[in-house]
N, C-alpha and C. Protein backbone atom coordinates (compact mmCIF):
# COMPACT_ATOMS: atom_id res chain seq x y z
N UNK A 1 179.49 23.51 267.83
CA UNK A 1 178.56 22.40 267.74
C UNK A 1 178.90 21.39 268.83
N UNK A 2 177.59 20.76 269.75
CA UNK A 2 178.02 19.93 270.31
C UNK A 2 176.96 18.82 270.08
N UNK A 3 177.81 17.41 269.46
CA UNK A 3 177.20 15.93 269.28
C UNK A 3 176.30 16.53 268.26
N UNK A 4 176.95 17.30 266.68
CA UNK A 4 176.05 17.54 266.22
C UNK A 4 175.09 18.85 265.86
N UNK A 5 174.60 19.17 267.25
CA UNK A 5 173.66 20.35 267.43
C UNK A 5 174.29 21.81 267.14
N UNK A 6 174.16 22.42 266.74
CA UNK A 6 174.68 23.94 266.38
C UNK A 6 174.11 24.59 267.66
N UNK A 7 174.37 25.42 268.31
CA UNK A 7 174.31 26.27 269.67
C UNK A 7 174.38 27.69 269.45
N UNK A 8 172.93 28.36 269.16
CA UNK A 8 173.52 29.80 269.09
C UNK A 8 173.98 31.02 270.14
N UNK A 9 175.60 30.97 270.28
CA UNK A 9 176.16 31.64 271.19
C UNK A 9 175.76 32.73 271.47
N UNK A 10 175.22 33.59 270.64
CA UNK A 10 174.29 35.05 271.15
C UNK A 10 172.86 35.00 272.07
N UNK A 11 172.53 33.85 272.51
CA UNK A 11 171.21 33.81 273.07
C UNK A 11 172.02 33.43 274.63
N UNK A 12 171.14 33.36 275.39
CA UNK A 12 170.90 33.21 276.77
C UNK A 12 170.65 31.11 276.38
N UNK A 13 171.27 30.73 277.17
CA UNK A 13 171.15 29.20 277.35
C UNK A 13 170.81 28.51 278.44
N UNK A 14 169.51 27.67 278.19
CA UNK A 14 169.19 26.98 279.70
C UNK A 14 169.14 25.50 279.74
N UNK A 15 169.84 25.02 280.36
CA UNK A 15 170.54 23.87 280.78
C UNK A 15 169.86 22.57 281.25
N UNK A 16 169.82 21.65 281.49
CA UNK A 16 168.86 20.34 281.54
C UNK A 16 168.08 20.73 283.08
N UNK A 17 169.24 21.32 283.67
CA UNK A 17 168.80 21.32 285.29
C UNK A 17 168.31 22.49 285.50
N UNK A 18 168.30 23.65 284.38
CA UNK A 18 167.49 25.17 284.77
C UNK A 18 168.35 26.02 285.28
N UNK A 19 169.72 25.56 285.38
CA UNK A 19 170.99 26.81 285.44
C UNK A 19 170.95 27.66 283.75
N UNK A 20 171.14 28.66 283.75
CA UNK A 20 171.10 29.55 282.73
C UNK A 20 172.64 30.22 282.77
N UNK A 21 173.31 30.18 280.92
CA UNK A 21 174.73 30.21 280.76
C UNK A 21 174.54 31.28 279.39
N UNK A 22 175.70 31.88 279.55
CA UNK A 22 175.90 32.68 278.43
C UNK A 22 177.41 33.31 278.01
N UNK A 23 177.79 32.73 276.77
CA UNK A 23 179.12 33.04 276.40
C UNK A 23 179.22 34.05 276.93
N UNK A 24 180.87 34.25 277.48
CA UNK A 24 181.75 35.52 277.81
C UNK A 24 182.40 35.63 276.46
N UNK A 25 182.33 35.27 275.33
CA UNK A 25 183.09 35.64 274.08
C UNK A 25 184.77 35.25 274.40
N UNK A 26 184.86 34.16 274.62
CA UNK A 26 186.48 33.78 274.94
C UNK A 26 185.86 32.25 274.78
N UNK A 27 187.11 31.59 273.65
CA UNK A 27 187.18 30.24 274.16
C UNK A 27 188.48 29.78 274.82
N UNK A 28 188.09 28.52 275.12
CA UNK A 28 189.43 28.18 276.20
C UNK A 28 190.49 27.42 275.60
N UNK A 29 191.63 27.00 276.23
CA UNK A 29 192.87 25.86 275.88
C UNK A 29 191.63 25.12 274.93
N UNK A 30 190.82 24.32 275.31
CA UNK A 30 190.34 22.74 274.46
C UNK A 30 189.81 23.67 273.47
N UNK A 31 189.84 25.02 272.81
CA UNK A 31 188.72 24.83 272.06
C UNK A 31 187.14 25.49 272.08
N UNK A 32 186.76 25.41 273.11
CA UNK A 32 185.16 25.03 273.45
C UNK A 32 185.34 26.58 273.77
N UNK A 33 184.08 27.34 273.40
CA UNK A 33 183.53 28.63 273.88
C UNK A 33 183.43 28.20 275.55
N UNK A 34 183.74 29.31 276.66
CA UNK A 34 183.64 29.52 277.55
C UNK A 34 182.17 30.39 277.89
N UNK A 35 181.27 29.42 278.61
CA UNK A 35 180.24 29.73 279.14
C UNK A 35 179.91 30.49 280.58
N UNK A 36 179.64 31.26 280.78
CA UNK A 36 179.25 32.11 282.22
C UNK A 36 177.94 32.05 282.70
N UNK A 37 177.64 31.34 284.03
CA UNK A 37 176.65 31.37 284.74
C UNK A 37 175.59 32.53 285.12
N UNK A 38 174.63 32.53 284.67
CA UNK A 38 173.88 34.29 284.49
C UNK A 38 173.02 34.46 285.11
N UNK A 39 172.07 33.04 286.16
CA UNK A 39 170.84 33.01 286.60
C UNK A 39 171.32 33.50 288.25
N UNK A 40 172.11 33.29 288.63
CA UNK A 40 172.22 33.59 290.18
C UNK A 40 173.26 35.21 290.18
N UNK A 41 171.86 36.49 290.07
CA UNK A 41 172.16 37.64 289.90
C UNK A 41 173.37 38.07 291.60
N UNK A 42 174.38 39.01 291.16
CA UNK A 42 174.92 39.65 292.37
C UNK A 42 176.11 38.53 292.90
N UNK A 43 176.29 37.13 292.76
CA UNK A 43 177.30 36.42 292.69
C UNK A 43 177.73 36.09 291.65
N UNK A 44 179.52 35.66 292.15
CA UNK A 44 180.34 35.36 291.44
C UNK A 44 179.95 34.62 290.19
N UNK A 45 180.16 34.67 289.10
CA UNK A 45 179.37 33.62 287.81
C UNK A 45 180.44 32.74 287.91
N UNK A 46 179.80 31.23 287.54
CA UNK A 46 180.72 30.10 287.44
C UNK A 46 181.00 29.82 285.89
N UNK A 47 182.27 29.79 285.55
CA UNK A 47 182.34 29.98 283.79
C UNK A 47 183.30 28.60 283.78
N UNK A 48 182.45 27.68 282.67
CA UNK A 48 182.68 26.35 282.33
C UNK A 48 182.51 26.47 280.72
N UNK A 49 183.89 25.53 279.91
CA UNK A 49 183.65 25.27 278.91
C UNK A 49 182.53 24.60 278.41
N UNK A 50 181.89 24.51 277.12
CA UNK A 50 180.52 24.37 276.71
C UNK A 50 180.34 22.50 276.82
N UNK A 51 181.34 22.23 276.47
CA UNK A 51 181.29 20.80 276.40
C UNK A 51 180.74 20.24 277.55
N UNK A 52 182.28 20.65 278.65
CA UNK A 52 181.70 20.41 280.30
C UNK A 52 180.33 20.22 280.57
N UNK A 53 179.87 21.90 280.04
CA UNK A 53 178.51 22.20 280.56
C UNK A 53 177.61 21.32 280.39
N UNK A 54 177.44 21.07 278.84
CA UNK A 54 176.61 20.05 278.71
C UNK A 54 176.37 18.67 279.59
N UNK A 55 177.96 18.55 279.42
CA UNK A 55 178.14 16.79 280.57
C UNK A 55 177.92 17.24 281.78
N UNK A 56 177.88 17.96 282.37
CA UNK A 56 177.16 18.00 284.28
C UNK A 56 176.23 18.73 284.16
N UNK A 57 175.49 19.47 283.49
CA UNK A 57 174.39 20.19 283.53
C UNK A 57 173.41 19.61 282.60
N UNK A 58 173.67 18.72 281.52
CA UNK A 58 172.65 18.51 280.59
C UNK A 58 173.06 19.39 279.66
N UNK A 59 172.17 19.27 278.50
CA UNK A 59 172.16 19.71 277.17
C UNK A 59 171.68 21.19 277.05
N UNK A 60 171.29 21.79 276.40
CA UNK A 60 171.30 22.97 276.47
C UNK A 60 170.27 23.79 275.46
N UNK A 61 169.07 24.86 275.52
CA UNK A 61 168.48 25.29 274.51
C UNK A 61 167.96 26.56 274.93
N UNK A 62 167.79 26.96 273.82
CA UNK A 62 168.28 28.77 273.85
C UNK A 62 166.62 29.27 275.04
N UNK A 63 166.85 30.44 275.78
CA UNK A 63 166.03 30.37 276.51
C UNK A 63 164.74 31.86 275.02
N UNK A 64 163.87 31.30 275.40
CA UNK A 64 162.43 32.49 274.77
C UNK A 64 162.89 33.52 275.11
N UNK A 65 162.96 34.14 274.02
CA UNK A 65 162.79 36.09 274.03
C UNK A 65 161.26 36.46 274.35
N UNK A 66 160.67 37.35 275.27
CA UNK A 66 159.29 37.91 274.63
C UNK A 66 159.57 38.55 273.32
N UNK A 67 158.10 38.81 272.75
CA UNK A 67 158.15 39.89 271.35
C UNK A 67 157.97 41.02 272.12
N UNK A 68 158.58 41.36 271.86
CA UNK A 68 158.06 43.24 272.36
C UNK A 68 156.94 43.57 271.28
N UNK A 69 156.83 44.96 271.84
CA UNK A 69 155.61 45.62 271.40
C UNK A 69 155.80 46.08 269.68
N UNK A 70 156.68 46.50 269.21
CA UNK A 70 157.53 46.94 267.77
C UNK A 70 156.94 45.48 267.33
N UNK A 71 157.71 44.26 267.40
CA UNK A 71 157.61 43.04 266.80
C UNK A 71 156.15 42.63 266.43
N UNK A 72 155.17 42.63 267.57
CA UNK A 72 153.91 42.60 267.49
C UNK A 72 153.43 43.67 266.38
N UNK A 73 153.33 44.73 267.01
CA UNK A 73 152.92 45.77 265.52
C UNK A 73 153.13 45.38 264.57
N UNK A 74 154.61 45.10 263.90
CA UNK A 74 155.07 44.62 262.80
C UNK A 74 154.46 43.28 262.35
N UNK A 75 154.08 42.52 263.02
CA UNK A 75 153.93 41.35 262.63
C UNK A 75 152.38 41.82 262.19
N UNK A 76 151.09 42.31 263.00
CA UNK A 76 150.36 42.67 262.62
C UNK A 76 149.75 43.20 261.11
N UNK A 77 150.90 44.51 261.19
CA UNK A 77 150.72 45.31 259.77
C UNK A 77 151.21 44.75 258.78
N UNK A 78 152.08 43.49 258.59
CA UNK A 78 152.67 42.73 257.46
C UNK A 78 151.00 41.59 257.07
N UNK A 79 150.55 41.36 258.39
CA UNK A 79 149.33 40.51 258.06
C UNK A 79 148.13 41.14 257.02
């Protein structure tokens, strides 16, 4: 949780400024889940604790899944 907010670590996370982060499943010395930089494909990822992240990048919210095609059906045939 940060200031509060619950953060769900299994999603893809996008950041105040539109950098996109996603737990490596390790937290660090303080504590804080360790976040990995995911939007700039083929370079090095920059991996910052979550707290950090928030304070130089802004706050943070889970990025949209599409529905796939299964989900749609399903949602359909339950209607």
């Amino acid at each position: 949780m940060i200031d509060g907010t619950r953060i769900n670590l299994g999603r893809v996370q996008q950041a105040a400024d539109g950098t996109r982060w996603l737990w490596d499943c390790e937290i660090g010395e303080s504590g804080q889940p360790m976040m990995a930089r995911v939007d700039e494909p083929g370079q090095p990822g920059e991996v910052l604790p979550l707290d950090y992240l928030t304070r130089w990048h802004g706050p943070v919210t889970p990025v949209r899944e599409p529905v796939t095609a299964a989900q749609y059906r399903s949602a359909i045939a339950a209607a």
